[in-house]
Protein backbone atom coordinates (compact mmCIF):
# COMPACT_ATOMS: atom_id res chain seq x y z
CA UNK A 1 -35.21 -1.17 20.41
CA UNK A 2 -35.19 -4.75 21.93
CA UNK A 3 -37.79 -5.22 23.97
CA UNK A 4 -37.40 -2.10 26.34
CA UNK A 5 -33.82 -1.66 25.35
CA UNK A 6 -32.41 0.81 23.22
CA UNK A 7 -30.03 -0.95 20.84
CA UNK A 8 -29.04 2.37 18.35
CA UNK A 9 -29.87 5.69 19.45
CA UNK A 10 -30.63 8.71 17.08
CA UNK A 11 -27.22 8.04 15.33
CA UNK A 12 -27.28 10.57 11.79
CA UNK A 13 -24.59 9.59 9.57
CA UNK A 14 -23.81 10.17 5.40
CA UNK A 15 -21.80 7.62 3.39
CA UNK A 16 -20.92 9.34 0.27
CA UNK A 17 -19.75 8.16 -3.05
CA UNK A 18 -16.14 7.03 -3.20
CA UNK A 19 -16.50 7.37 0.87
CA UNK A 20 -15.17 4.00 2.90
CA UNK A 21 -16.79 4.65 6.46
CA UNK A 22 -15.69 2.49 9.62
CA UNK A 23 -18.33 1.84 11.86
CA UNK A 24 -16.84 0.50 15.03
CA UNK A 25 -17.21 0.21 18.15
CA UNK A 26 -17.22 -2.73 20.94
CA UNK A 27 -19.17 -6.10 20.93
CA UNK A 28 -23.02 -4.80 21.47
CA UNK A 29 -22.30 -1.19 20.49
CA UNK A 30 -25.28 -1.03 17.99
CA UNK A 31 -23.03 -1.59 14.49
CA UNK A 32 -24.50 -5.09 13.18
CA UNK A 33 -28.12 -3.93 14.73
CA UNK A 34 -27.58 -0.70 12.43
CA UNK A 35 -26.60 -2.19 9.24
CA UNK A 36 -29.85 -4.48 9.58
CA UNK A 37 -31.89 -1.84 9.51
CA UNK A 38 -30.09 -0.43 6.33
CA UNK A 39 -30.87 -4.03 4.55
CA UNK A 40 -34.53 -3.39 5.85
CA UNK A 41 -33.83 -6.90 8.03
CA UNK A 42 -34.61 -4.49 10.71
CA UNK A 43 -37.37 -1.51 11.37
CA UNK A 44 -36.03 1.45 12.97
CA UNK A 45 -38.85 2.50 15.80
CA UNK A 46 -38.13 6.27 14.70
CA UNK A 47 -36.21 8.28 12.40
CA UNK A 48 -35.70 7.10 8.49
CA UNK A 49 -33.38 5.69 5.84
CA UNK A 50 -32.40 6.76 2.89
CA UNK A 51 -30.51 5.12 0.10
CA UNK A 52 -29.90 7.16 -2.71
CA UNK A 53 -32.66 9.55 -1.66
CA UNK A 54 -35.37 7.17 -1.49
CA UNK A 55 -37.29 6.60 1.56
CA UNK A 56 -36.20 2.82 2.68
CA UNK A 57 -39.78 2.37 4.71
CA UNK A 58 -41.84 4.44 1.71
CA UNK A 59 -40.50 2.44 -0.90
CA UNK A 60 -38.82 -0.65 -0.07
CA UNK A 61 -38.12 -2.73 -3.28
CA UNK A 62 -35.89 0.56 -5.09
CA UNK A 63 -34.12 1.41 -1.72
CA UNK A 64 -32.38 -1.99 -1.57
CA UNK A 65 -31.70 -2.49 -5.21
CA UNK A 66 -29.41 0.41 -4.45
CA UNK A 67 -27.25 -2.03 -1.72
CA UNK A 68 -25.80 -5.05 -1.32
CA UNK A 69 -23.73 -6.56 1.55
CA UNK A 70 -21.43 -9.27 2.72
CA UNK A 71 -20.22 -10.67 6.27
CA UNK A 72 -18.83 -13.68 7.96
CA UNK A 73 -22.11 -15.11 9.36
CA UNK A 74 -24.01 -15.00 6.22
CA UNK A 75 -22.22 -17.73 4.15
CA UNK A 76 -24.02 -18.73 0.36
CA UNK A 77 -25.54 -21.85 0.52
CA UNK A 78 -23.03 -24.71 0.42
CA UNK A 79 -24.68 -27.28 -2.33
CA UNK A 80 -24.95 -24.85 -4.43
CA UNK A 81 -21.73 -24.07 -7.11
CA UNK A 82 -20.02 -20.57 -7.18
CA UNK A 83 -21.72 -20.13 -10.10
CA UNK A 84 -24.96 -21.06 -9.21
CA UNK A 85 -25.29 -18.66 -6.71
CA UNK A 86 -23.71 -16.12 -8.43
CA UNK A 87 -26.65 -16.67 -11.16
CA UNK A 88 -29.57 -17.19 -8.38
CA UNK A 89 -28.71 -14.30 -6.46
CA UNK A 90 -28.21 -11.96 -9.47
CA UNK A 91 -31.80 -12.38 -10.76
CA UNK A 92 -32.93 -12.15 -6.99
CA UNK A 93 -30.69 -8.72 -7.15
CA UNK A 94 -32.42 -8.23 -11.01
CA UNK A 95 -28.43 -7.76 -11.94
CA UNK A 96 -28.60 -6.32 -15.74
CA UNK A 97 -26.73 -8.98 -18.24
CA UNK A 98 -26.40 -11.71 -15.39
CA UNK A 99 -24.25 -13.76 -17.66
CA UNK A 100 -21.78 -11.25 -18.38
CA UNK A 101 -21.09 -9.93 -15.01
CA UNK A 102 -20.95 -13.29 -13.69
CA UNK A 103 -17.81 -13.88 -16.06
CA UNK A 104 -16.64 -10.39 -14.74
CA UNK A 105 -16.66 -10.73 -11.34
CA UNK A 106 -15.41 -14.62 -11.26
CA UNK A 107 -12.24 -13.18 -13.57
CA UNK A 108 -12.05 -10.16 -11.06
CA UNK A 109 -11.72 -12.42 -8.02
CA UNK A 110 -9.90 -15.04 -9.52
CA UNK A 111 -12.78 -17.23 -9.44
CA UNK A 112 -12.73 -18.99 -13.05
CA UNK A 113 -11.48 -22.22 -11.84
CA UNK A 114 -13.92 -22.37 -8.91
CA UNK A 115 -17.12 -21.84 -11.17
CA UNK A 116 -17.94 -25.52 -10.61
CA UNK A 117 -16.90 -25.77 -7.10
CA UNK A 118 -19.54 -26.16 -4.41
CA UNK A 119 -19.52 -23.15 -2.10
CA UNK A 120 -18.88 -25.61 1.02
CA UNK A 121 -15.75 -27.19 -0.28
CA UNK A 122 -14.08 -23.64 -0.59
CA UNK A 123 -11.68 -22.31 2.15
CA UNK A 124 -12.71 -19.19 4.07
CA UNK A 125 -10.26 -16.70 1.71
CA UNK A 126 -12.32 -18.50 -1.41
CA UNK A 127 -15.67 -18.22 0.28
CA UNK A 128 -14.94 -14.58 1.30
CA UNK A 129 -13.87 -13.55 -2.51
CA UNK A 130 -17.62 -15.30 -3.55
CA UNK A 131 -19.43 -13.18 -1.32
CA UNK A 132 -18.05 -10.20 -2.28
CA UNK A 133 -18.53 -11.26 -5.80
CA UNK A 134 -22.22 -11.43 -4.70
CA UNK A 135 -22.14 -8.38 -3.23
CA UNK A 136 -21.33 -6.50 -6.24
CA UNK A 137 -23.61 -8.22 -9.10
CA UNK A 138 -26.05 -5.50 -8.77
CA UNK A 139 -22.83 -2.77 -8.99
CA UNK A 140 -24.86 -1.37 -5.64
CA UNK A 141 -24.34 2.17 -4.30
CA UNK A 142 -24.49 1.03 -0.65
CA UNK A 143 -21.91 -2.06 -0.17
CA UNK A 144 -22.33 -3.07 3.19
CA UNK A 145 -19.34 -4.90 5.21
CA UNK A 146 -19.78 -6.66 8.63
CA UNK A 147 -16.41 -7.73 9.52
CA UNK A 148 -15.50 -9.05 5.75
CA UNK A 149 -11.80 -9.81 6.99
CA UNK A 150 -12.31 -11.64 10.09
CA UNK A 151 -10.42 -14.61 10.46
CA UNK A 152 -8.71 -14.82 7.03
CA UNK A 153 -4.82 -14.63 7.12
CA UNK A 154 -2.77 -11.75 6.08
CA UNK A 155 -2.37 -12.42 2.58
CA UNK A 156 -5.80 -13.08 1.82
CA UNK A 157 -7.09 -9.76 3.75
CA UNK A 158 -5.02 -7.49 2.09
CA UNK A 159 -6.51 -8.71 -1.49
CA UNK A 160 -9.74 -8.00 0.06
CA UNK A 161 -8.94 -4.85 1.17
CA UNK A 162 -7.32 -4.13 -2.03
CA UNK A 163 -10.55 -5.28 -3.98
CA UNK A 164 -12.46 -3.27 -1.61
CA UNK A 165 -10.41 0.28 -2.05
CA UNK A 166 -11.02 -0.93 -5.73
CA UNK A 167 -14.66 -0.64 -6.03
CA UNK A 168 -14.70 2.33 -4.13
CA UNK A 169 -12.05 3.97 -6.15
CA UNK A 170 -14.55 3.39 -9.79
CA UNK A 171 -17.05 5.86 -8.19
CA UNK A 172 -20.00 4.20 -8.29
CA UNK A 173 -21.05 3.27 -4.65
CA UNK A 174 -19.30 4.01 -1.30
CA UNK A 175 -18.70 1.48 1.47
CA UNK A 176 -20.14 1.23 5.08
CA UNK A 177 -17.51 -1.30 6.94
CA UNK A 178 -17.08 -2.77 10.14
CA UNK A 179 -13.94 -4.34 11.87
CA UNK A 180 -12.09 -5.24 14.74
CA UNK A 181 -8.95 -4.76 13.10
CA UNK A 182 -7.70 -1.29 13.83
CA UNK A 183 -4.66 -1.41 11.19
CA UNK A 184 -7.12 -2.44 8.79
CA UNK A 185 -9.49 0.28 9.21
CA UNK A 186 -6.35 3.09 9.11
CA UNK A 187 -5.53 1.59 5.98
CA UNK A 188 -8.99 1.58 4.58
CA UNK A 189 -11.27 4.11 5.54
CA UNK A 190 -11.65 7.79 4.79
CA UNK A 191 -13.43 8.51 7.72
CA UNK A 192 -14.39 6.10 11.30
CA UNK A 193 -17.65 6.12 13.69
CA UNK A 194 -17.43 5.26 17.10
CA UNK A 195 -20.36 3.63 18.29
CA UNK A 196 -20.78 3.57 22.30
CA UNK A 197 -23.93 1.94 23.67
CA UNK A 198 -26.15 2.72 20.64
CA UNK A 199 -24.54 6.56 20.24
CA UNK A 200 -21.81 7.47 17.72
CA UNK A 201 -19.67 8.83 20.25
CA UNK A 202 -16.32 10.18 17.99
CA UNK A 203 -16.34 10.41 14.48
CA UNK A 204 -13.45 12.08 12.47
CA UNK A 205 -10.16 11.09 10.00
CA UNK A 206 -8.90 7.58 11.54
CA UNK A 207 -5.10 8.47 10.92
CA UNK A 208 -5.45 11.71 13.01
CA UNK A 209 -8.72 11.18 15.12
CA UNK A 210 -6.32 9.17 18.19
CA UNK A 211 -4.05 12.37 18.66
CA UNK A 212 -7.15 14.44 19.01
CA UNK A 213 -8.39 12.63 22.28
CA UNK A 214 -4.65 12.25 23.58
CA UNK A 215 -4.11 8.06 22.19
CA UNK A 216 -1.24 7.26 20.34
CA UNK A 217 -3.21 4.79 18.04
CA UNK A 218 -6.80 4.14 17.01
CA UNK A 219 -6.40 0.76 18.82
CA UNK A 220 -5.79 2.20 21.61
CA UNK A 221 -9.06 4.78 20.90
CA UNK A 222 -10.65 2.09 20.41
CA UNK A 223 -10.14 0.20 23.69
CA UNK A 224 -10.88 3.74 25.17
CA UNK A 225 -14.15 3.76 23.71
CA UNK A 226 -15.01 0.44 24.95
CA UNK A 227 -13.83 0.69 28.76
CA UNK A 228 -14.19 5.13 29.07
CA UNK A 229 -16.56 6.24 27.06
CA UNK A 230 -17.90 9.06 29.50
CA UNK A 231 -14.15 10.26 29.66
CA UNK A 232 -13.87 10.56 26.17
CA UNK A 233 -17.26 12.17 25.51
CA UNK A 234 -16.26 15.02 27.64
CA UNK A 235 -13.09 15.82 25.33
């Protein structure tokens, strides 16, 4: 809640292993409030969280060394090199052999001839491969994914889609992801949330959930969701 207003309400959700989840939903739906309070930014007034079976609010510290995450409006600190923060953030993440997966994640993203490049000289598709360099130092079993696309060009999203079906395809984590970009999330996920003023209000297979409330498209759910939400909660 935010002040007396209730921001995500009693939403109950799994994200399995190998599992790409959309969470998605309009502006002020309850998706960025919900991944805080996965990252423990946030305490949830009721219910609990639990990351690979441990209790997020019982014990803290082993929850999140489970997760990791990555979005537009948390950039890495621009004085620093790519390697830098690669190296600060994997002992803050207590990454095992920080060396090594340093040079495995810069040659996965085609990184090597940025190690020495400050993070705020890099264009947005560089910056965006960093960060989700970052967000897999500690190989986590929660990635988390607030809008990791937005405003790159076409190109450059679909190699971070691609890198993203990647790491979900080695079976070691699965991926909580949220977008604006319907096509994306089609292509993506194995399974969508619709958040509607805090609720999940459809969940279901986004290549066939549209047909079973009567749209064409999941943008067109989508925009459904946002301006008829009633309507479709009645289906």
């Amino acid at each position: 809640m935010y002040g007396g207003a209730v921001a995500v309400d009693h939403i109950s959700f799994e994200v399995g292993s190998r599992e790409i989840i959309g969470l998605l939903g309009p502006n002020g739906a309850g998706k960025t409030t919900t991944i805080n309070m996965i990252l423990g930014v946030l305490e949830p007034s009721a219910g609990s969280i639990l990351i690979e079976g441990v209790d997020l609010a019982v014990h803290r510290s082993r929850a999140l060394n489970c997760t990791n995450f990555a979005a537009v409006y948390a950039p890495l600190p621009g004085n620093l090199t790519v390697e830098q923060n690669l190296r600060i953030f994997g002992m803050l993440y207590g990454a095992a052999n920080v060396s090594q997966r340093i040079e495995t994640l810069l040659r996965q993203f085609t990184l090597l001839n940025f190690r020495h490049t400050k993070c705020g000289l890099l264009s947005s598709g560089e910056e965006t491969r960093v960060c989700l360099a970052k967000a897999l130092l500690n190989r986590p079993r929660l990635l988390l994914l607030d809008e990791p696309t937005a405003s790159l060009d076409p190109a450059i999203a679909a190699d971070i889609r691609k890198m993203i079906l990647e790491f979900a395809a080695e079976g070691t984590g699965g991926v909580l992801w949220t977008s604006h970009n319907m096509y994306e999330v089609q292509e993506v996920c194995d399974r969508v949330l619709f958040l509607s003023h805090g609720k999940i209000l459809l969940e279901g297979d986004p290549k066939t959930l549209p047909r079973e409330h009567g749209k064409s498209t999941l943008e067109e759910l989508f925009i459904a969701v946002a301006r008829e939400p009633l309507a479709l909660e009645k289906l």
